[in-house]
Each structure stands twice: as structure tokens, then as C-alpha cells.
PDB file of N, CA and C in Angstrom:
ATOM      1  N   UNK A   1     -55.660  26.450 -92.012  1.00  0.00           N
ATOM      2  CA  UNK A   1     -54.508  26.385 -91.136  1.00  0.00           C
ATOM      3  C   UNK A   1     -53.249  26.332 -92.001  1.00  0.00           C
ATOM      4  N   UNK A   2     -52.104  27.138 -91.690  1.00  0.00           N
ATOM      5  CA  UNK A   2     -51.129  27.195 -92.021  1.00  0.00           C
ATOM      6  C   UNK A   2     -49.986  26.227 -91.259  1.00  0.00           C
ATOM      7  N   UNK A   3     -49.176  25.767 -92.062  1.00  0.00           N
ATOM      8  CA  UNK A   3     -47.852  25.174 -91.233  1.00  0.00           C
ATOM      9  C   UNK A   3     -46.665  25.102 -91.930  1.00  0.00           C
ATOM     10  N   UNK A   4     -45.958  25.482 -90.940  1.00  0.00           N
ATOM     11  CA  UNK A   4     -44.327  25.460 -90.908  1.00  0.00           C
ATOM     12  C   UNK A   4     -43.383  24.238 -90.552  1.00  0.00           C
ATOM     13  N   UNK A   5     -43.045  23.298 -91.091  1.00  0.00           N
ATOM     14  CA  UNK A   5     -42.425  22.245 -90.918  1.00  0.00           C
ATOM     15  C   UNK A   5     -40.497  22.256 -91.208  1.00  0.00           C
ATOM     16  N   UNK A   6     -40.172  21.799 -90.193  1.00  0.00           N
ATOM     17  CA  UNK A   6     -38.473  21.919 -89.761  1.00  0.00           C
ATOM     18  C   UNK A   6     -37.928  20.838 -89.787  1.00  0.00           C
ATOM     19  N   UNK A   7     -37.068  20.618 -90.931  1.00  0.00           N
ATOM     20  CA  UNK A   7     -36.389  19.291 -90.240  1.00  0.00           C
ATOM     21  C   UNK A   7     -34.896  19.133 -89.896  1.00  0.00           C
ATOM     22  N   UNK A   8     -34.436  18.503 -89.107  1.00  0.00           N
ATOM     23  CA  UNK A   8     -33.247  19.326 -88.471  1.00  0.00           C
ATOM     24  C   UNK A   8     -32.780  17.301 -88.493  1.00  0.00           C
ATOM     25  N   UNK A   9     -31.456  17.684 -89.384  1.00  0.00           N
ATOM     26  CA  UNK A   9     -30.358  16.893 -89.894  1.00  0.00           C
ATOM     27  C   UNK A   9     -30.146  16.154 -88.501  1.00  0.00           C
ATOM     28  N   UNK A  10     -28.966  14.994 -88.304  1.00  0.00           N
ATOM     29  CA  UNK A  10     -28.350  14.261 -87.247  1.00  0.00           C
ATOM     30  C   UNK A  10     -27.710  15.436 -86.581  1.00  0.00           C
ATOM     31  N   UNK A  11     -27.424  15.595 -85.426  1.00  0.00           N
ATOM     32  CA  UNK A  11     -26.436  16.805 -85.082  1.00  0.00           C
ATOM     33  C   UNK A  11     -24.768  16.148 -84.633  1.00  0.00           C
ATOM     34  N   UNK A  12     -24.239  16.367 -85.203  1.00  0.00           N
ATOM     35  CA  UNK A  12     -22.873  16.458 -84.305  1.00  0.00           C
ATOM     36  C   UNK A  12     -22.648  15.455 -82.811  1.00  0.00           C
ATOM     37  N   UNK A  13     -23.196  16.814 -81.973  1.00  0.00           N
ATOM     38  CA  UNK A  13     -23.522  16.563 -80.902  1.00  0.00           C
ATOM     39  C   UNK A  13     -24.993  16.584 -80.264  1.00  0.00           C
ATOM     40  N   UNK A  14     -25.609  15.692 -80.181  1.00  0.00           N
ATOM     41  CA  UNK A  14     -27.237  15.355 -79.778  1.00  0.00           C
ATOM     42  C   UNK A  14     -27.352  16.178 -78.370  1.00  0.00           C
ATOM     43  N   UNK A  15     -26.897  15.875 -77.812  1.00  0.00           N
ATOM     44  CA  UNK A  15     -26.916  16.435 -76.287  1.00  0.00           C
ATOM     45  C   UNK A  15     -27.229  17.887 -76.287  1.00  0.00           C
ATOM     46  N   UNK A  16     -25.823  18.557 -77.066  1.00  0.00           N
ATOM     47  CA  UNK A  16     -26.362  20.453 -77.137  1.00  0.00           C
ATOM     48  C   UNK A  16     -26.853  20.719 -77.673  1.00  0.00           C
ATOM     49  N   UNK A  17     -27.070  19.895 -79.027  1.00  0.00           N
ATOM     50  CA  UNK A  17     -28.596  20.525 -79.815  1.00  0.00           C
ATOM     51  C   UNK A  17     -29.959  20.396 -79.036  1.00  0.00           C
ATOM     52  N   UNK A  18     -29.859  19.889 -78.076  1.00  0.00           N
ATOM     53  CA  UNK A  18     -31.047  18.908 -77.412  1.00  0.00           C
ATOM     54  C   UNK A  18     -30.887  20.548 -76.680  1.00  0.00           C
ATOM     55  N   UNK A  19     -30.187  20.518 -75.802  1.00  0.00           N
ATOM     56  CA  UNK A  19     -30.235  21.521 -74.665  1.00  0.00           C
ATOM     57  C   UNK A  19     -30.133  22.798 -75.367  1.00  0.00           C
ATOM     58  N   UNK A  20     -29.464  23.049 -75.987  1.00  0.00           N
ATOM     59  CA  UNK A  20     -30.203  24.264 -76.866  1.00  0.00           C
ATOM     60  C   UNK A  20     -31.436  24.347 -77.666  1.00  0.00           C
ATOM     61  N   UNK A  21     -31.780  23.758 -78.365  1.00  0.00           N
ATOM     62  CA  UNK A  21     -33.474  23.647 -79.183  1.00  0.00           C
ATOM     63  C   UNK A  21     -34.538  23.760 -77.598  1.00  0.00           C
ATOM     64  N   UNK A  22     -34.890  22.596 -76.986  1.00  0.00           N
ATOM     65  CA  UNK A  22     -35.591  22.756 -75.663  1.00  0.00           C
ATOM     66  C   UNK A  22     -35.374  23.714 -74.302  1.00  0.00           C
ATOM     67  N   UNK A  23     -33.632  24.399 -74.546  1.00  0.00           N
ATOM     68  CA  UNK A  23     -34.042  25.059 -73.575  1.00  0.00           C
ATOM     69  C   UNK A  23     -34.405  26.788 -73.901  1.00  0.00           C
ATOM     70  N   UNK A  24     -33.369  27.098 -75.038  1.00  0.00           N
ATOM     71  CA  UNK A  24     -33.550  28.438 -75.897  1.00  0.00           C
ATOM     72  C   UNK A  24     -34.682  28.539 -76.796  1.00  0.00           C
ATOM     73  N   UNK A  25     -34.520  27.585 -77.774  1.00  0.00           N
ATOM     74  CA  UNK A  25     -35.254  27.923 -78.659  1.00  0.00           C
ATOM     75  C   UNK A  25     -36.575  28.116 -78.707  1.00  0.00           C
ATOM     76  N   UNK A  26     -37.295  26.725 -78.189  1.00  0.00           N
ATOM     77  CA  UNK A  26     -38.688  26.564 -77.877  1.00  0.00           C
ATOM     78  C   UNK A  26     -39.000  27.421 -77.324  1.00  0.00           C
ATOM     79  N   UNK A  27     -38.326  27.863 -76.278  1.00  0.00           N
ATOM     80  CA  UNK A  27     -39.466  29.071 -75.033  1.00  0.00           C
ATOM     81  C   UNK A  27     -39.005  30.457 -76.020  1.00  0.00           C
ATOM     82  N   UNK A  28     -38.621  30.576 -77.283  1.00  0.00           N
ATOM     83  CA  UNK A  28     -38.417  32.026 -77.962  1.00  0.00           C
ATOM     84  C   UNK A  28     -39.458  31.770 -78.652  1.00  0.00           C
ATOM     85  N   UNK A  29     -39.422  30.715 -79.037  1.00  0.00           N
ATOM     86  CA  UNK A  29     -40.603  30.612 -80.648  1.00  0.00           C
ATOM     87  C   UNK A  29     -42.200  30.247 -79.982  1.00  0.00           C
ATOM     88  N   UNK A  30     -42.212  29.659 -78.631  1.00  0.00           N
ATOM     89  CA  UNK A  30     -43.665  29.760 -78.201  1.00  0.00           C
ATOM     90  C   UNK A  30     -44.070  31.221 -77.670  1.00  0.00           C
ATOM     91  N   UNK A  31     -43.423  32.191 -77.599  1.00  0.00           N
ATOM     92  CA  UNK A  31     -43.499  33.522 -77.645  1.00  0.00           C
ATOM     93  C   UNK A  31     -44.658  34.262 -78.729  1.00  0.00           C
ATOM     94  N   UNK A  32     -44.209  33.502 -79.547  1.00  0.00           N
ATOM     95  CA  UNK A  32     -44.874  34.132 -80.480  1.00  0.00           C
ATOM     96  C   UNK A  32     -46.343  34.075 -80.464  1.00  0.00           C
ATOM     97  N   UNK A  33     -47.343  35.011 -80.636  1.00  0.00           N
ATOM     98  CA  UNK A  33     -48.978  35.116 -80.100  1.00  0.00           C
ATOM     99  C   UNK A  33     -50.040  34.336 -81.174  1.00  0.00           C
ATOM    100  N   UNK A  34     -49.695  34.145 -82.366  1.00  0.00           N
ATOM    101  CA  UNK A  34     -50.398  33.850 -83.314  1.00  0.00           C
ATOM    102  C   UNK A  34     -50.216  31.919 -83.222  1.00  0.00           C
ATOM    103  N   UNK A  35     -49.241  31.615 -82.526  1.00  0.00           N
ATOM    104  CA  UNK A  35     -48.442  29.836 -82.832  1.00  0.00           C
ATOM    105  C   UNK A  35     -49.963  29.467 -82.190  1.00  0.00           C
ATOM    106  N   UNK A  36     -50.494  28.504 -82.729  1.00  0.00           N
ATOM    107  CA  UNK A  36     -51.579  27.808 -82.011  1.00  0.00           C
ATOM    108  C   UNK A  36     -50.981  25.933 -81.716  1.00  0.00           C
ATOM    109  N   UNK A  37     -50.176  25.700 -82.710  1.00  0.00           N
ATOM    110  CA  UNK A  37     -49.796  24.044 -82.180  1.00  0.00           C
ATOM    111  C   UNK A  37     -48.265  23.951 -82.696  1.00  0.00           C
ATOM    112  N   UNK A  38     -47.445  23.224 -81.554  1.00  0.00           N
ATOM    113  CA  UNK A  38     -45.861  23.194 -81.768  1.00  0.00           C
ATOM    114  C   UNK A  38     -45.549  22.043 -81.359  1.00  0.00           C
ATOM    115  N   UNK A  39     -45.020  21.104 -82.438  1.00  0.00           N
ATOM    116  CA  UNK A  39     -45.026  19.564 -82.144  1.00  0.00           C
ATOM    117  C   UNK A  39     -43.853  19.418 -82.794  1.00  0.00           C
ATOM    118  N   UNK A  40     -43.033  18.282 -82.220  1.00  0.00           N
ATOM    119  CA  UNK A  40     -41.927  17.744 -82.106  1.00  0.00           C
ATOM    120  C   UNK A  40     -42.114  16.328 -82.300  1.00  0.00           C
ATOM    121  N   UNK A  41     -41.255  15.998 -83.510  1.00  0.00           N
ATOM    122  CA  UNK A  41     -41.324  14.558 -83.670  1.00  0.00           C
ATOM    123  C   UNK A  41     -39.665  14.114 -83.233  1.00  0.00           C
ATOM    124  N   UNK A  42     -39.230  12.763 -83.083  1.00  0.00           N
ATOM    125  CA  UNK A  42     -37.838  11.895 -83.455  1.00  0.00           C
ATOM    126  C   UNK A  42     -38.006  10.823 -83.381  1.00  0.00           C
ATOM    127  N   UNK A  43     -36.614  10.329 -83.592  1.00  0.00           N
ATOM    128  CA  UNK A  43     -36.255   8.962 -84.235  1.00  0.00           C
ATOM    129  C   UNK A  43     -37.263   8.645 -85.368  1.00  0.00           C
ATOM    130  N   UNK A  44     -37.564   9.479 -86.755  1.00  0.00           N
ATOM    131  CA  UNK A  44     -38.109   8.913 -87.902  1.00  0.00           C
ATOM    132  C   UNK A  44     -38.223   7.705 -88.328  1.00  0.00           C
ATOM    133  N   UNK A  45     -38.983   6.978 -88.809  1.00  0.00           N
ATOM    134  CA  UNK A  45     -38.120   6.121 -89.546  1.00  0.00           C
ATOM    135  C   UNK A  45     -37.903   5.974 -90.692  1.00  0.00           C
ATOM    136  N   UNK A  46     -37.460   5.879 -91.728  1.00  0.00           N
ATOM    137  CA  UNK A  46     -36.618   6.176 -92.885  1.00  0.00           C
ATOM    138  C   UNK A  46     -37.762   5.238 -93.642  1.00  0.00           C
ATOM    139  N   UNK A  47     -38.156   5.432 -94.635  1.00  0.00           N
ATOM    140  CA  UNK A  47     -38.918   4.467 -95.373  1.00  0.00           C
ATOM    141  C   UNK A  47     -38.344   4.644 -96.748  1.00  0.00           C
ATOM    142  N   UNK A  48     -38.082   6.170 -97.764  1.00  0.00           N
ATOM    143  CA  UNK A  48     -37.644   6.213 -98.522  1.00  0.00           C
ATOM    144  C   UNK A  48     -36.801   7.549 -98.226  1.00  0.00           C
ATOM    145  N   UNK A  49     -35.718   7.114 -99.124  1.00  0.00           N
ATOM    146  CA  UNK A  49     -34.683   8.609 -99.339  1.00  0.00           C
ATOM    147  C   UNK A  49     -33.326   8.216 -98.399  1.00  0.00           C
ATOM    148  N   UNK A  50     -32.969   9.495 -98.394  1.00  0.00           N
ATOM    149  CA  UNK A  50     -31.299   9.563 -97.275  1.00  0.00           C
ATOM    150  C   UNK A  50     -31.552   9.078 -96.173  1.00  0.00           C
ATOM    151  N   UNK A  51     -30.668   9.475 -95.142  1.00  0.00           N
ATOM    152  CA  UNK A  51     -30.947   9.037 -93.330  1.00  0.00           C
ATOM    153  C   UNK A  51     -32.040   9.660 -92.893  1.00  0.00           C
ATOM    154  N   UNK A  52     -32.720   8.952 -91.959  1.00  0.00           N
ATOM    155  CA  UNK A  52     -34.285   9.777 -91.496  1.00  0.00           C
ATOM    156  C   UNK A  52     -33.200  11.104 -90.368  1.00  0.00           C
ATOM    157  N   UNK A  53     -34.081  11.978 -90.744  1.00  0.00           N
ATOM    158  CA  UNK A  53     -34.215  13.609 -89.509  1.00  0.00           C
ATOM    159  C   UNK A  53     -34.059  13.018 -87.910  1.00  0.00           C
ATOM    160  N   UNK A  54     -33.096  14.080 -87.567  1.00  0.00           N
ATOM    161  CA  UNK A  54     -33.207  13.906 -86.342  1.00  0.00           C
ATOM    162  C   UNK A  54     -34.299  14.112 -85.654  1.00  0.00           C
ATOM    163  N   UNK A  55     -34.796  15.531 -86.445  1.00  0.00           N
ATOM    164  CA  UNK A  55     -36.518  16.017 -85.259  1.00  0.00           C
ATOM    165  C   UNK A  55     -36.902  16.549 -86.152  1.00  0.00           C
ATOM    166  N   UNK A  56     -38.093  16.751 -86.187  1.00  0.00           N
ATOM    167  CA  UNK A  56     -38.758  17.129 -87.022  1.00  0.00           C
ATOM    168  C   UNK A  56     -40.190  18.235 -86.396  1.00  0.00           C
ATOM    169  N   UNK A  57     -40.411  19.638 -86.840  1.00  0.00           N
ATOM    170  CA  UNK A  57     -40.639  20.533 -85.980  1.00  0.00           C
ATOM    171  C   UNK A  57     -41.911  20.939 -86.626  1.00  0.00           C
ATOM    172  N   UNK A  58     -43.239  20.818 -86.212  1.00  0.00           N
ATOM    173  CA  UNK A  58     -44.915  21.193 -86.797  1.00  0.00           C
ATOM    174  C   UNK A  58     -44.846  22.344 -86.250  1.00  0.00           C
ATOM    175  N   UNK A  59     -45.225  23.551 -86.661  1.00  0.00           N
ATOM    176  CA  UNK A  59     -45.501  24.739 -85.999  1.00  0.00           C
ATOM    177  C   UNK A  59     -46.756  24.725 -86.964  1.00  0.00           C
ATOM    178  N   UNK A  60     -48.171  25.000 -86.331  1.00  0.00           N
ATOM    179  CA  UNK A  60     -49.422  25.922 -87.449  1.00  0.00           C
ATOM    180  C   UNK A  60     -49.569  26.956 -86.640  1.00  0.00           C
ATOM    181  N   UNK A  61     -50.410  27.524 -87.504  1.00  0.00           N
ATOM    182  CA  UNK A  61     -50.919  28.758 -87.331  1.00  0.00           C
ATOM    183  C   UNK A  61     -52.266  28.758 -88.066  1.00  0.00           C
ATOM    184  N   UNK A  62     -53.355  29.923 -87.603  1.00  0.00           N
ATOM    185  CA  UNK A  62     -54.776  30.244 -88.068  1.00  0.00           C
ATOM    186  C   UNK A  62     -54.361  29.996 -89.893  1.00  0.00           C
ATOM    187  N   UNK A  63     -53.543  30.881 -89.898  1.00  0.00           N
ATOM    188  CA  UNK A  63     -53.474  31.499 -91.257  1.00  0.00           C
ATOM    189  C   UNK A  63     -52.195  31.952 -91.646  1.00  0.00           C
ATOM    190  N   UNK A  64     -52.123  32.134 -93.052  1.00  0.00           N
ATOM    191  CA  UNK A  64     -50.593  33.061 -93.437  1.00  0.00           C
ATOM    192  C   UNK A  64     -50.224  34.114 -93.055  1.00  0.00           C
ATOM    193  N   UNK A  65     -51.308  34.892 -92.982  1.00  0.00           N
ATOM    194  CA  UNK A  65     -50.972  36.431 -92.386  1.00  0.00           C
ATOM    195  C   UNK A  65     -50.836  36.343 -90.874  1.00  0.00           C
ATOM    196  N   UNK A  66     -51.187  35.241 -90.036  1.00  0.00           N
ATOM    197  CA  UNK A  66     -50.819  35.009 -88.863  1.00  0.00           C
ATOM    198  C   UNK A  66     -49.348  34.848 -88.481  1.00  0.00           C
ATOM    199  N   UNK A  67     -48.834  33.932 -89.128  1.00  0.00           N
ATOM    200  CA  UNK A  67     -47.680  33.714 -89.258  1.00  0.00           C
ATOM    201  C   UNK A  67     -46.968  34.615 -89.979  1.00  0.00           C
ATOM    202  N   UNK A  68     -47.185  35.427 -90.726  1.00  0.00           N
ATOM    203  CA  UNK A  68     -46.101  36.518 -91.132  1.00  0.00           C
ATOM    204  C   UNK A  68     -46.080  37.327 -90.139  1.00  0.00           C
ATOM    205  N   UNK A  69     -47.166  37.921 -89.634  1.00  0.00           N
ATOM    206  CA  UNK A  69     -46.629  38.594 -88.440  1.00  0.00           C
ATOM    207  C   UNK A  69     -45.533  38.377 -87.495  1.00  0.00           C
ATOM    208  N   UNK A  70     -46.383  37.367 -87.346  1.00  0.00           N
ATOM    209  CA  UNK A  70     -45.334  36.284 -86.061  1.00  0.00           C
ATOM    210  C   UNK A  70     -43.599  36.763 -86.667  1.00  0.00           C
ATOM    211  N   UNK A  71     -44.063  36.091 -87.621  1.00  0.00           N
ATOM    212  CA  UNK A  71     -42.168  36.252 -87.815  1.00  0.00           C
ATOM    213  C   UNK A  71     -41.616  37.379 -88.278  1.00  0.00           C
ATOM    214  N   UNK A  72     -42.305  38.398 -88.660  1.00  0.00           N
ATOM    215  CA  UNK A  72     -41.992  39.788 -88.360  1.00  0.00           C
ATOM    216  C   UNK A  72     -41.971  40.576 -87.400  1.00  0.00           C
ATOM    217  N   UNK A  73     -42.043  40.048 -86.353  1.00  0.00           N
ATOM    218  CA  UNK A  73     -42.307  40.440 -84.629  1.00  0.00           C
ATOM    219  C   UNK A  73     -41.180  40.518 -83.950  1.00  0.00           C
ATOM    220  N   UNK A  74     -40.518  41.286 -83.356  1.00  0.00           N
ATOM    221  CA  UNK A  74     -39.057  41.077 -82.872  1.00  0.00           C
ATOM    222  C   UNK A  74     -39.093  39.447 -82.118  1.00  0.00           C
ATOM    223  N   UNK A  75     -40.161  38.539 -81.472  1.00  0.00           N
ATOM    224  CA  UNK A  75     -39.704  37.379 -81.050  1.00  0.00           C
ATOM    225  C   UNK A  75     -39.184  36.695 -82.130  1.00  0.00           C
ATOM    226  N   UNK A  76     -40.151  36.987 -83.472  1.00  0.00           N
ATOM    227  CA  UNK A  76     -40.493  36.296 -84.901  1.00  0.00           C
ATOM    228  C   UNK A  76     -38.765  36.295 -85.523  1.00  0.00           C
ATOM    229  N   UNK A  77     -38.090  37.427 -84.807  1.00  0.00           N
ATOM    230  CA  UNK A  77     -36.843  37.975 -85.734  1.00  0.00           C
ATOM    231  C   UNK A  77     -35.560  37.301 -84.907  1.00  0.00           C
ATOM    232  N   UNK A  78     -35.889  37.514 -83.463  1.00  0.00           N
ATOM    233  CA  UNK A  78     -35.071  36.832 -82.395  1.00  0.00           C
ATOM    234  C   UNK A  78     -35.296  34.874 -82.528  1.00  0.00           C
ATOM    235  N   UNK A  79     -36.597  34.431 -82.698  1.00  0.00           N
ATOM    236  CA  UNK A  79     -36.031  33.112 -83.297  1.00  0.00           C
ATOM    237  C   UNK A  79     -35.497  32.634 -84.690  1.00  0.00           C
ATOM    238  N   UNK A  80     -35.571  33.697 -85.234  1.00  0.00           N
ATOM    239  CA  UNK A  80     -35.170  33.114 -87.017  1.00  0.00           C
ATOM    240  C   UNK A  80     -33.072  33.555 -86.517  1.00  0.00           C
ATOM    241  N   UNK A  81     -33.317  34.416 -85.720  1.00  0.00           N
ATOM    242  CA  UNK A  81     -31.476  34.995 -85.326  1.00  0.00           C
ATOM    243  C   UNK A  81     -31.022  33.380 -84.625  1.00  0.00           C
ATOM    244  N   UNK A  82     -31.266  33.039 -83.665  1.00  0.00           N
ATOM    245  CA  UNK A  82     -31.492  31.796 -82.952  1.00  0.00           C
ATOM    246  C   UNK A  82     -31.191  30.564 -84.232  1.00  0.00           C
ATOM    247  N   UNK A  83     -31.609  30.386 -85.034  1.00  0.00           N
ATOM    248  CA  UNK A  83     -31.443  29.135 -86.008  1.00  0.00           C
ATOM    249  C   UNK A  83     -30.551  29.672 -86.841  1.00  0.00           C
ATOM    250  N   UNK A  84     -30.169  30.727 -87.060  1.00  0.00           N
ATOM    251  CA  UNK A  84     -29.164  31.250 -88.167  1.00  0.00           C
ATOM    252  C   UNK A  84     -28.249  31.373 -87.275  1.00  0.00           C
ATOM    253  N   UNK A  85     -27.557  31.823 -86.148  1.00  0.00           N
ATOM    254  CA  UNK A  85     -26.289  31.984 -85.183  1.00  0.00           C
ATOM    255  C   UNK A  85     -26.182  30.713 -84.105  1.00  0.00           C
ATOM    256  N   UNK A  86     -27.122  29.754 -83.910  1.00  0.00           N
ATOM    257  CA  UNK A  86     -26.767  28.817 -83.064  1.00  0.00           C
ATOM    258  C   UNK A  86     -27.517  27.104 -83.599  1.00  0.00           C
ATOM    259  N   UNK A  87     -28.352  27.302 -83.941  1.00  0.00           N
ATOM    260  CA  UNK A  87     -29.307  25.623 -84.469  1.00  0.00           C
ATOM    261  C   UNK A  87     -28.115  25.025 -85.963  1.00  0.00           C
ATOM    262  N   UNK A  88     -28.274  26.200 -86.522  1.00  0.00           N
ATOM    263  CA  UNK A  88     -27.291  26.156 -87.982  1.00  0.00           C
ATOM    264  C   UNK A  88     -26.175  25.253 -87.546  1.00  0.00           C
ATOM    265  N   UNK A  89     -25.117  25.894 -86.668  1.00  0.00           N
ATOM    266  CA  UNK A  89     -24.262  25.686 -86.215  1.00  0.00           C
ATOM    267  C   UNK A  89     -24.019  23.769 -85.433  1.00  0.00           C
ATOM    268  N   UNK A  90     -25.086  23.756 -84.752  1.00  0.00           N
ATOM    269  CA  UNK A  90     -25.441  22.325 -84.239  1.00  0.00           C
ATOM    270  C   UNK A  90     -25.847  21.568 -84.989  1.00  0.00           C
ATOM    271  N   UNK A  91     -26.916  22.154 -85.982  1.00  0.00           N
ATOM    272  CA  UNK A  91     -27.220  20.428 -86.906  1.00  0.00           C
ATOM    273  C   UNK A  91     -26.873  20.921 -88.251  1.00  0.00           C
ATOM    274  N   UNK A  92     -26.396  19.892 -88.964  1.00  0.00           N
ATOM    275  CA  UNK A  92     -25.366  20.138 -90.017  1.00  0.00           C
ATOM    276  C   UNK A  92     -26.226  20.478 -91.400  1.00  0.00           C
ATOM    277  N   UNK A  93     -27.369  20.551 -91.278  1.00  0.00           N
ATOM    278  CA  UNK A  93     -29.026  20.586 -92.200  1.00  0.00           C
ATOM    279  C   UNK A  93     -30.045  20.851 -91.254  1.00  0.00           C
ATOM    280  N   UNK A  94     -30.333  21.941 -91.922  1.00  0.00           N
ATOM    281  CA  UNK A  94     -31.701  22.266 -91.509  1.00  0.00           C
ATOM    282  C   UNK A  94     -32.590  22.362 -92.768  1.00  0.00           C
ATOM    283  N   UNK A  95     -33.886  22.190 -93.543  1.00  0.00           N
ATOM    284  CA  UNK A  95     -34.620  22.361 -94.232  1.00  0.00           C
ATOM    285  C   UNK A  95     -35.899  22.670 -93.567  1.00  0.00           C
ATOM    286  N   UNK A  96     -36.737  23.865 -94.207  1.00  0.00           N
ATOM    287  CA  UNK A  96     -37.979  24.091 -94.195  1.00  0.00           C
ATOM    288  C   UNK A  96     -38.622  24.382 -95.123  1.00  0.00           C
ATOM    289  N   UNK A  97     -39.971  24.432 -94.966  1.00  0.00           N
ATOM    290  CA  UNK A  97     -41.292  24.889 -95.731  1.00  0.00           C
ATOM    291  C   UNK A  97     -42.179  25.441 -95.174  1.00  0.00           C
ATOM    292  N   UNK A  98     -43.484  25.907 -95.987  1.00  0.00           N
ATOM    293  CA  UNK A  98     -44.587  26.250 -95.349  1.00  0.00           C
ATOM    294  C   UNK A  98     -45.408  25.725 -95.990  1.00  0.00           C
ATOM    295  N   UNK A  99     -46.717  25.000 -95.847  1.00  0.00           N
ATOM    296  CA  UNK A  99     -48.007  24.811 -96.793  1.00  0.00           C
ATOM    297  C   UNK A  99     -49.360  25.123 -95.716  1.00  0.00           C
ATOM    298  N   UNK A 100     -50.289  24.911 -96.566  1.00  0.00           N
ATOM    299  CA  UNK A 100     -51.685  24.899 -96.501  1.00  0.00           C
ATOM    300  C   UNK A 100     -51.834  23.931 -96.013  1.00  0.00           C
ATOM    301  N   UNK A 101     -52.668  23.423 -95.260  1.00  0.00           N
ATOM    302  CA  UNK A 101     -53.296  22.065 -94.482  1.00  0.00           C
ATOM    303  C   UNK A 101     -55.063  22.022 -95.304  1.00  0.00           C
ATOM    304  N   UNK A 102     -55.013  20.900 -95.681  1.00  0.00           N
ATOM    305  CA  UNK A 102     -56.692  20.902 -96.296  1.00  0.00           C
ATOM    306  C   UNK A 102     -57.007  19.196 -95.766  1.00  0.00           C
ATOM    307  N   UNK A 103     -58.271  19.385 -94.911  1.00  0.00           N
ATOM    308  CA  UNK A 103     -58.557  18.139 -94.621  1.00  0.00           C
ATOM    309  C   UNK A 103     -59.330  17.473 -95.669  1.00  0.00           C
ATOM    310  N   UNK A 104     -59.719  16.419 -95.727  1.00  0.00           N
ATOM    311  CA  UNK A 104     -60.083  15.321 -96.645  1.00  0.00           C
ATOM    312  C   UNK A 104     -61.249  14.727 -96.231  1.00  0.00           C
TER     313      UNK A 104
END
């Protein structure tokens, strides 16, 4: 299993990031055919480092090549447009990654 992890800074304004992420974003990026689990964390709590994340965003997938598709897919291209012209804009940090999941 592959995953994509988001973490999205304090915003500005909580309210329109709220109503934009849940009402735009999510229903673009569950579009996508390959997403098998999309989880939403908040209120972190800070144990080490800067201020804890406002939300924090699990997307997996089967695999890598699952997810490249995905995001080479016009939905794949229409949500990455979505965080670059409007999420950007609302939370003042965004950081991501991708890794491997290996259970133990």
C-alpha cells in the first residue's frame, strides 16, 4: 500500500478552508478510481517540533502506479489545480509526501 500524507498549516480563516477542503476538494479527489482510504485527522497534538497541523490528510492507494495514474487523470490534475489556485491560498503551509506502508 501506498500513501500520500497532507498536512495543511493553521489557516487564516478556519471556516473557508473548512468549507472549501469538505465541500470542493474532497468530492474532486474521491473521484479518483484507484483512492481506496481518505482520512482526515485535527486538532494534533504537538508533542515535538513547531505548532501541531491543522488537518492532516491519509490518502492510500493499492500501489504507486495506482496513484500515478490517479494523479495523471484529468480528476488527478483538477485536484492538484484545486490546492495550487485555492487550498495554497487558505492555509499558509501545506507539506506533503508519499511512502510505502510495511506492516510489522
Amino acid at each position: 500500500m501506498v500513501r500520500f500524507l497532507v498536512l495543511y498549516q493553521q489557516p487564516a480563516d478556519a471556516a473557508a478552508f473548512d468549507r472549501h477542503y469538505f465541500g470542493v476538494h474532497v468530492p474532486l479527489v474521491k473521484r479518483l478510481p484507484g483512492l481506496r482510504r481518505y482520512t482526515v485527522s485535527r486538532d494534533a497534538a504537538r508533542i515535538r517540533g513547531a505548532e501541531p497541523f491543522y488537518l492532516v490528510a491519509e490518502l492510500d492507494w493499492d500501489d504507486t502506479a495506482s496513484m500515478q495514474r490517479d494523479f495523471a487523470s484529468p480528476a488527478g490534475q483538477e485536484s492538484a489545480r484545486d490546492v495550487d489556485n485555492n487550498l495554497a491560498k487558505l492555509s499558509p503551509g501545506i507539506h506533503s509526501m508519499v511512502y510505502e506502508l510495511e506492516e510489522l
